[in-house]
N, C-alpha and C. Protein backbone atom coordinates (compact mmCIF):
# COMPACT_ATOMS: atom_id res chain seq x y z
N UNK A 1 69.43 48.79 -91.40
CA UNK A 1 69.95 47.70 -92.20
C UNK A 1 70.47 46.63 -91.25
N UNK A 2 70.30 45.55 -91.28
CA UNK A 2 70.71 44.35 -90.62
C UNK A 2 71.92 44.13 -91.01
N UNK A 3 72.90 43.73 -90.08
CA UNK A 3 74.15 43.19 -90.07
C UNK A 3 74.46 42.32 -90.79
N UNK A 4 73.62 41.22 -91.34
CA UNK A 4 73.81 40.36 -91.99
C UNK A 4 73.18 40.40 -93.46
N UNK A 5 72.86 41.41 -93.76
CA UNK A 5 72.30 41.93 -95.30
C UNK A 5 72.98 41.86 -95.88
N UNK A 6 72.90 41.40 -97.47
CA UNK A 6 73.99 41.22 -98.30
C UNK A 6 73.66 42.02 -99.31
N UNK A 7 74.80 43.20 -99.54
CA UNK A 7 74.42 44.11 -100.46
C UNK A 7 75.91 43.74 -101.21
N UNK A 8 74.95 43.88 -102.60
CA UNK A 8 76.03 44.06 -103.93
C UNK A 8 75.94 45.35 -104.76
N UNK A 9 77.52 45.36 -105.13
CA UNK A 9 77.77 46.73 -105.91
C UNK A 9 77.73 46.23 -107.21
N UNK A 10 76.61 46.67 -107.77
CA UNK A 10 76.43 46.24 -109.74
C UNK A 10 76.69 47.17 -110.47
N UNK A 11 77.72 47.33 -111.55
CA UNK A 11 78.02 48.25 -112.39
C UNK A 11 76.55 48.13 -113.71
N UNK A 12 75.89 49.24 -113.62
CA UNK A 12 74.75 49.14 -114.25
C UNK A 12 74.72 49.99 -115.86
N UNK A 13 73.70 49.89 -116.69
CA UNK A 13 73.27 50.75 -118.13
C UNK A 13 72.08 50.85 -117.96
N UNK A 14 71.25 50.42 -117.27
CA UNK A 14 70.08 51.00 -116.63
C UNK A 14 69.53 50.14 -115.64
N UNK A 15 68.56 50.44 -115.07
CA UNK A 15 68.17 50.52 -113.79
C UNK A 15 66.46 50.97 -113.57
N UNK A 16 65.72 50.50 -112.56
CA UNK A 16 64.56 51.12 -112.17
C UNK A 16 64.61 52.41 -111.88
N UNK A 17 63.84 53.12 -113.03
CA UNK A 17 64.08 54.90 -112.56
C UNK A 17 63.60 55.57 -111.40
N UNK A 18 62.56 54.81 -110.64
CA UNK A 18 61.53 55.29 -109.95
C UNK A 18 62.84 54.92 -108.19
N UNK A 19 63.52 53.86 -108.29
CA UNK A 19 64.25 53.66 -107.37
C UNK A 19 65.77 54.66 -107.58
N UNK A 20 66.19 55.07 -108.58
CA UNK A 20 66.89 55.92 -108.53
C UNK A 20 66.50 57.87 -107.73
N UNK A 21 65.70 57.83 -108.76
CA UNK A 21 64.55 58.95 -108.08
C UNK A 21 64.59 59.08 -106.63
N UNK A 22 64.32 58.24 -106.00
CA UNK A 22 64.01 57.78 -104.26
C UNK A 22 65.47 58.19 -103.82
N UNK A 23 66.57 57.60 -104.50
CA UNK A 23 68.27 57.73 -103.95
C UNK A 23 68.39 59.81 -104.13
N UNK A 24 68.03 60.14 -104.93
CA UNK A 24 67.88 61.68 -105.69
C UNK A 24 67.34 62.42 -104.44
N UNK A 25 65.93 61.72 -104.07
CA UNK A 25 65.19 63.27 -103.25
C UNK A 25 66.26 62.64 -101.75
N UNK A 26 66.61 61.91 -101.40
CA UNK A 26 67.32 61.89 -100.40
C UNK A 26 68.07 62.01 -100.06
N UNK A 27 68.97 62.58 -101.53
CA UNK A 27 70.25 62.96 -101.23
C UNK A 27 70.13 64.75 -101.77
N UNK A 28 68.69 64.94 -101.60
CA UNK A 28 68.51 66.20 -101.62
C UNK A 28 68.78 67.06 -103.03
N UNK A 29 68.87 66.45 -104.28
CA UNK A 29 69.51 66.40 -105.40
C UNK A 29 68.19 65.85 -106.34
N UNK A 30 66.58 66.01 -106.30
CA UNK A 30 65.40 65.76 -106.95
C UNK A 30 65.01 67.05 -106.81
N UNK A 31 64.43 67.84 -108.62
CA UNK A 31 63.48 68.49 -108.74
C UNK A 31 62.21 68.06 -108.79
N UNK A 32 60.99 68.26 -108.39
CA UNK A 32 59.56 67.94 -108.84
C UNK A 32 59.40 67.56 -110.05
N UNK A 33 60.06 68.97 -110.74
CA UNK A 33 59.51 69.24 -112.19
C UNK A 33 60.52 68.82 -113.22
N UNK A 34 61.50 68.28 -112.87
CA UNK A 34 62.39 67.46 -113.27
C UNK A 34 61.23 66.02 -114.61
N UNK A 35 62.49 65.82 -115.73
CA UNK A 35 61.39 64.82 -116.57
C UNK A 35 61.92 63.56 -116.00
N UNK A 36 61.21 62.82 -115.36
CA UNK A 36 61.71 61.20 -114.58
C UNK A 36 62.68 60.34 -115.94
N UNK A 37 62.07 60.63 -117.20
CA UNK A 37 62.76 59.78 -118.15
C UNK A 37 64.08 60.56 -118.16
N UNK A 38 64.68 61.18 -117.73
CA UNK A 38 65.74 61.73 -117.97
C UNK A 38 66.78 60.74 -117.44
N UNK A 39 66.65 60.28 -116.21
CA UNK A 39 67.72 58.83 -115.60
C UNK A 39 67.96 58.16 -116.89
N UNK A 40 66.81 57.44 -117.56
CA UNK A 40 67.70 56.46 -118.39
C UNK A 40 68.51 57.12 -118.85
N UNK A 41 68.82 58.13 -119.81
CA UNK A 41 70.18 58.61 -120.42
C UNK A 41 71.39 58.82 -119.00
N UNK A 42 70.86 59.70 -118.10
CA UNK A 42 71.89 59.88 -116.94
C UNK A 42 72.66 58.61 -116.64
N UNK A 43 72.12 56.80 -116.65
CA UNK A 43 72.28 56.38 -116.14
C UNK A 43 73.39 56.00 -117.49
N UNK A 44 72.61 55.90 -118.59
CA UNK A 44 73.39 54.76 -119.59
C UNK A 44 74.83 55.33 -119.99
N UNK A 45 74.78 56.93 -120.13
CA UNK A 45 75.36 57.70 -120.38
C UNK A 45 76.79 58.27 -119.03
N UNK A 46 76.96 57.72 -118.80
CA UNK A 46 77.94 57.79 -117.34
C UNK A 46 79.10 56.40 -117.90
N UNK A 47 80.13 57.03 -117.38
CA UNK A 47 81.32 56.34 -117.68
C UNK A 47 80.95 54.97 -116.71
N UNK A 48 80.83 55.38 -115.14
CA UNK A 48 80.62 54.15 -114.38
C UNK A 48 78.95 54.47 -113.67
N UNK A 49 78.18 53.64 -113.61
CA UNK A 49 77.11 54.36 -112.80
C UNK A 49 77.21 52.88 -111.95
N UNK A 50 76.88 52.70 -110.46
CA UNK A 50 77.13 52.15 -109.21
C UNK A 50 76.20 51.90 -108.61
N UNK A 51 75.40 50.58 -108.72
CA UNK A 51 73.99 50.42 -107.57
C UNK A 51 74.74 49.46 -106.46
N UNK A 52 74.21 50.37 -105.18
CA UNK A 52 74.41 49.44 -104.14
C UNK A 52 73.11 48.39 -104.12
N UNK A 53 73.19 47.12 -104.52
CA UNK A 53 71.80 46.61 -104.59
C UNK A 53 71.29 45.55 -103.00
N UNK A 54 70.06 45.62 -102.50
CA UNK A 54 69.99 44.73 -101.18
C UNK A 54 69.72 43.69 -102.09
N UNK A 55 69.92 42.88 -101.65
CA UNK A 55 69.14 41.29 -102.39
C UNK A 55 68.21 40.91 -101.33
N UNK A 56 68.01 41.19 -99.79
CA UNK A 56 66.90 41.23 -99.30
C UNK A 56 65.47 41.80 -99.72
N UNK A 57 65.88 43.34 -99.98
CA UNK A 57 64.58 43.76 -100.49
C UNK A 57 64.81 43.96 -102.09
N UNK A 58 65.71 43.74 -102.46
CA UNK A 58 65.45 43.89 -104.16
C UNK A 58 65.53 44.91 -104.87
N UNK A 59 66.17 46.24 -104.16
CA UNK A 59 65.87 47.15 -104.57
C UNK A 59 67.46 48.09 -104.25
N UNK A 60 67.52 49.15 -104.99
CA UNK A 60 68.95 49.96 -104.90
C UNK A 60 68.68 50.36 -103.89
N UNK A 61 69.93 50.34 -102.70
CA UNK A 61 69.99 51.49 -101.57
C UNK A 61 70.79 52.16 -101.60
N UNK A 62 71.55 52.65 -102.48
CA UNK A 62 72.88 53.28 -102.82
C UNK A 62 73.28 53.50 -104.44
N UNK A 63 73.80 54.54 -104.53
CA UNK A 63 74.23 54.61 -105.71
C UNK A 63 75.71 55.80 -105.92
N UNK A 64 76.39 55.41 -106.95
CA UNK A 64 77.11 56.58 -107.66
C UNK A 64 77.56 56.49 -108.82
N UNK A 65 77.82 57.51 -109.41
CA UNK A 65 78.65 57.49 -110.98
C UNK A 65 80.10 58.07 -110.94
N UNK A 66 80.68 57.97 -112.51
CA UNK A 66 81.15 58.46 -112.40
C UNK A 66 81.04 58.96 -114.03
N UNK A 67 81.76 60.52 -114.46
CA UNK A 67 81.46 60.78 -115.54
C UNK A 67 82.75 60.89 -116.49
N UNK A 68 83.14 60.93 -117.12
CA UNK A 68 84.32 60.52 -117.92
C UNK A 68 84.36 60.50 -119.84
N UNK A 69 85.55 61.23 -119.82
CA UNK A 69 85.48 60.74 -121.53
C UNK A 69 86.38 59.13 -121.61
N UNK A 70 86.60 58.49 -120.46
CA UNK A 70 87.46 57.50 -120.44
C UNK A 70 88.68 57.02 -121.02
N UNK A 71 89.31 58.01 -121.06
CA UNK A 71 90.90 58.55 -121.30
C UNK A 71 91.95 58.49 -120.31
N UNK A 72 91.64 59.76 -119.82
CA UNK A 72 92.40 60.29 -118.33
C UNK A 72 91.63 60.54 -117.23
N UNK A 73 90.86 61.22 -117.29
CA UNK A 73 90.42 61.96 -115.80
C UNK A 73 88.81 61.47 -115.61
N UNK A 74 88.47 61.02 -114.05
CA UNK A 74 86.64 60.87 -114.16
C UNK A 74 86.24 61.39 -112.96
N UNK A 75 85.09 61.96 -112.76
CA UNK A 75 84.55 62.68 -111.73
C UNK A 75 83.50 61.90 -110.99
N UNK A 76 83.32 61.90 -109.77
CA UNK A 76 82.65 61.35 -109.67
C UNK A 76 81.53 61.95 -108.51
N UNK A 77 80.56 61.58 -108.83
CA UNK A 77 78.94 62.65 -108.93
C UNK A 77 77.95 61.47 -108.35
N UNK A 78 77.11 62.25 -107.60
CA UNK A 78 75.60 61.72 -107.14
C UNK A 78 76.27 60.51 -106.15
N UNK A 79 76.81 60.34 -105.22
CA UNK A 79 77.43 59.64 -104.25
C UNK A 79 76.07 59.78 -102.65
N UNK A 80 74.83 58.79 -102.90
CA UNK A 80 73.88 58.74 -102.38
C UNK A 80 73.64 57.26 -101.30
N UNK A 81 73.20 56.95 -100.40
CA UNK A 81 72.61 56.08 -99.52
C UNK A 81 71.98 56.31 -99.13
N UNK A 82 70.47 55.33 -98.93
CA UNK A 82 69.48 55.21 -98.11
C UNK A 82 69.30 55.54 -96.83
N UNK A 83 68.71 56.48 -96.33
CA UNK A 83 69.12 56.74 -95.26
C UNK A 83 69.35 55.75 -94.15
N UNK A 84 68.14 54.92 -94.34
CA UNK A 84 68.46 53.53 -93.43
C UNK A 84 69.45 52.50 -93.81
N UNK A 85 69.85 53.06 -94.28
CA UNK A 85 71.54 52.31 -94.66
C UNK A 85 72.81 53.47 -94.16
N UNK A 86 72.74 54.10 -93.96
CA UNK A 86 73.66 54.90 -93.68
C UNK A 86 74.27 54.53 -92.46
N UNK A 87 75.71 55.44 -92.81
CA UNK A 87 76.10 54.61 -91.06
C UNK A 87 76.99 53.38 -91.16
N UNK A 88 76.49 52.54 -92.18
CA UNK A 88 77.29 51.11 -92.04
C UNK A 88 78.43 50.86 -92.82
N UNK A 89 79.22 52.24 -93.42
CA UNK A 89 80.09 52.00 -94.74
C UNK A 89 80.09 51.72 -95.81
N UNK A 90 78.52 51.34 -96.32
CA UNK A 90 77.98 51.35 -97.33
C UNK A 90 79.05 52.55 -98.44
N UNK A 91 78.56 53.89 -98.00
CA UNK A 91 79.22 55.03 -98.76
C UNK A 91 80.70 54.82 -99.55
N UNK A 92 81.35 54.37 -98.48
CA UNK A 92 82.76 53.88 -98.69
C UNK A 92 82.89 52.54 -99.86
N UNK A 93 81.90 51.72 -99.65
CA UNK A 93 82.09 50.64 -100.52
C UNK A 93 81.99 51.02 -101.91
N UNK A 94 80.74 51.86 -102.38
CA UNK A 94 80.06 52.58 -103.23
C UNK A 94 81.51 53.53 -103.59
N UNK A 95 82.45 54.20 -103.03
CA UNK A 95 83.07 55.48 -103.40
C UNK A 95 84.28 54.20 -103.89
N UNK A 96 84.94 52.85 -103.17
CA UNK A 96 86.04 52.45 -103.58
C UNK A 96 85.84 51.76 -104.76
N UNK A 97 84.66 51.12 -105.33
CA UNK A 97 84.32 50.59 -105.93
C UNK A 97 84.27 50.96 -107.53
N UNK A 98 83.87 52.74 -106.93
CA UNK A 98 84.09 53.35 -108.07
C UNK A 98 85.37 53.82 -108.90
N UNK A 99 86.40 53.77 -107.90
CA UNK A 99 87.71 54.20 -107.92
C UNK A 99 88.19 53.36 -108.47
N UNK A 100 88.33 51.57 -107.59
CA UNK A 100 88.81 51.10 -108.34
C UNK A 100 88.52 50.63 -109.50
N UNK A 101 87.19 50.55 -109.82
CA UNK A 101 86.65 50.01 -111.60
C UNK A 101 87.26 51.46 -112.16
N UNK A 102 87.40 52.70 -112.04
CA UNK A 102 87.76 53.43 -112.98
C UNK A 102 89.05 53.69 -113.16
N UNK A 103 89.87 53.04 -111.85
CA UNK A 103 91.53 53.02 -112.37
C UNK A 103 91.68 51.75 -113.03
N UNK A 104 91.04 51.00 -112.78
CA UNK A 104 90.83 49.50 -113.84
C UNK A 104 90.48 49.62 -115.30
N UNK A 105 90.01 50.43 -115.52
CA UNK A 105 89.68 51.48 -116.84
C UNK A 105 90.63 51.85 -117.38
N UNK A 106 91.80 52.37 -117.05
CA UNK A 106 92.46 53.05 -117.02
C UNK A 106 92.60 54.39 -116.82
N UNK A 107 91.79 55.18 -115.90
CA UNK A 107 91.92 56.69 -115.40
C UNK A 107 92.63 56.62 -114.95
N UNK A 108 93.64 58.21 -115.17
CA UNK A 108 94.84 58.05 -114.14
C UNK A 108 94.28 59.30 -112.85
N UNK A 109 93.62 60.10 -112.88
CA UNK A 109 93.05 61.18 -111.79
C UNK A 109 91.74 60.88 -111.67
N UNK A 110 90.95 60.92 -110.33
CA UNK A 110 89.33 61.29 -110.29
C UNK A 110 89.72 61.96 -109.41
N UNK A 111 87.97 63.53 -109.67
CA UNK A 111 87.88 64.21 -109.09
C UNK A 111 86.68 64.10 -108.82
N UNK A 112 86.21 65.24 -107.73
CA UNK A 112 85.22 65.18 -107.28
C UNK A 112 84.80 66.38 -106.57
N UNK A 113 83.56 66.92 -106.34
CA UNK A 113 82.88 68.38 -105.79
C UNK A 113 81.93 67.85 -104.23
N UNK A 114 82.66 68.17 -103.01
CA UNK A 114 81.80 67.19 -101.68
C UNK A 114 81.42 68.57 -101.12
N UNK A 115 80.37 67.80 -100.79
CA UNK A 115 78.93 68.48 -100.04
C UNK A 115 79.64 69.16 -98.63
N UNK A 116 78.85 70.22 -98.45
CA UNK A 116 79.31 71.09 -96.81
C UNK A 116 79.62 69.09 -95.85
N UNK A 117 80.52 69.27 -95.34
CA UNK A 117 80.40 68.77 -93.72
C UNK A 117 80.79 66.85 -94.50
N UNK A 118 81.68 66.68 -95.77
CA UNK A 118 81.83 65.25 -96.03
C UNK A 118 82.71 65.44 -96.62
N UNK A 119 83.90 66.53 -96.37
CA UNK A 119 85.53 66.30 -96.85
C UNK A 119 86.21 65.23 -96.09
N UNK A 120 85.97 65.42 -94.52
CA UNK A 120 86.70 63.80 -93.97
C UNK A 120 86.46 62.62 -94.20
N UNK A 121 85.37 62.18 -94.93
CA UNK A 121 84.88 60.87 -95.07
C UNK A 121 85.96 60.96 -96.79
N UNK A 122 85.47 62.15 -97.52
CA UNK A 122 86.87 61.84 -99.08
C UNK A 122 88.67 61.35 -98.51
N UNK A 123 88.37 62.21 -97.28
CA UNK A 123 90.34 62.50 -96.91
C UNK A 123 90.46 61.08 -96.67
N UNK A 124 89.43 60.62 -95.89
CA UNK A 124 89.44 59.13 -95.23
C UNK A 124 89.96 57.87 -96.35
N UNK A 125 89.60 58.31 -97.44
CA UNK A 125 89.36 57.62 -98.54
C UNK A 125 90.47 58.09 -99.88
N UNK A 126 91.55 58.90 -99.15
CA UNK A 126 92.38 59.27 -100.50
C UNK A 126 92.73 60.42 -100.51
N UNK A 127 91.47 61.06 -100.63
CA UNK A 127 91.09 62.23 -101.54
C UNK A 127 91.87 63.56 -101.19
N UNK A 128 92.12 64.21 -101.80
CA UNK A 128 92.92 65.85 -101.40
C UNK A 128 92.06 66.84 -101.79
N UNK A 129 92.51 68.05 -101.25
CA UNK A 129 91.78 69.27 -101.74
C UNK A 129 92.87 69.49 -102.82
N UNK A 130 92.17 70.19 -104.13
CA UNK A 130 92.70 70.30 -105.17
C UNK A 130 93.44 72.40 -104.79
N UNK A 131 94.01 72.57 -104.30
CA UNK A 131 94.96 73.48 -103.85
C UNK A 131 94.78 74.68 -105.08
N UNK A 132 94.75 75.60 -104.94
CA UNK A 132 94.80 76.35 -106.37
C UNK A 132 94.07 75.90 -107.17
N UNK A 133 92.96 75.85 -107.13
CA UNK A 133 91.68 75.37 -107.97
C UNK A 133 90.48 76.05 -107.08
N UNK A 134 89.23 76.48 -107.99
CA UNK A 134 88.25 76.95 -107.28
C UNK A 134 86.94 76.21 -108.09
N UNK A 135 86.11 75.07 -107.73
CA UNK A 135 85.21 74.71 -108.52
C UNK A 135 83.89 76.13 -108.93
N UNK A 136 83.56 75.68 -110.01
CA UNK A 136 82.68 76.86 -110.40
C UNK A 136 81.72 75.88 -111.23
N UNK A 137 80.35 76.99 -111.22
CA UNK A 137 78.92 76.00 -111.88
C UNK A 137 78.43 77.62 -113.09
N UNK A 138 77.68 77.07 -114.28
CA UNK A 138 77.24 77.86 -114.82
C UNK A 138 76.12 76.86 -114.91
N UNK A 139 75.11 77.67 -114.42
CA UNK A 139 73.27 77.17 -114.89
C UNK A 139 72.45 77.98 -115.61
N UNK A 140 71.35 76.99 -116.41
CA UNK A 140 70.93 77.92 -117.42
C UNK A 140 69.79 78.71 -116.84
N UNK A 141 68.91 78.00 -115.34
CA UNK A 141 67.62 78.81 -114.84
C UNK A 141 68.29 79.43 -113.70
């Protein structure tokens, strides 16, 4: 990414699916067999969903959501960059961006579930380990 690229953070209701997709297998988070139409609901359906957009090339290099009954509490999920964007704080812009539109909302807590080896980049940014808590997943396959 060039130094002088101007990327904007657009709070979106949908989006090019096929460029979301691309943010997915690279953040290691795309099935094959996955139904592609499934984004539009993922996207519209999200309390905040987050395109980092280039206006050079026109296209998302970043993304995140967040999910929420927009009350109290929002989580926030799929926290992705291009790989050739990585590196430049992009991530950070994308993670504050989300924070602050959802305390602007009025959330008073977000949480969040980080990948092996990217708790210092959350700590960097706020975030705590939730102490006496153990996240857990139930899947149906």
């Amino acid at each position: 990414m060039p130094d002088d690229e101007k990327i904007e953070i657009r709070f979106v209701e949908e989006w090019n699916t096929s460029e979301i997709i691309e943010l997915y297998r690279q953040g290691n988070w795309w099935k094959e067999e996955w139904d592609k139409m499934g984004i539009l609901p993922l996207i519209s359906g999200s309390f905040l969903f987050a395109v980092a957009y280039s206006v050079r090339q026109n296209k998302a290099v970043g993304m995140g959501r967040v999910i929420s009954d927009g009350v109290s509490d929002g989580y926030i999920q799929d926290l992705v960059i291009l790989k050739d964007y990585r590196g430049k704080g992009l991530g950070k812009t994308v993670l504050k961006s989300l924070v602050d539109e959802s305390v602007k909302r009025g959330l008073s807590w977000i949480g969040l579930i980080a990948e092996p080896d990217t708790e210092d980049f959350y700590r960097m940014e706020g975030f705590e380990i939730m102490n006496g808590h153990t996240p857990m997943i139930y899947t149906r396959w």
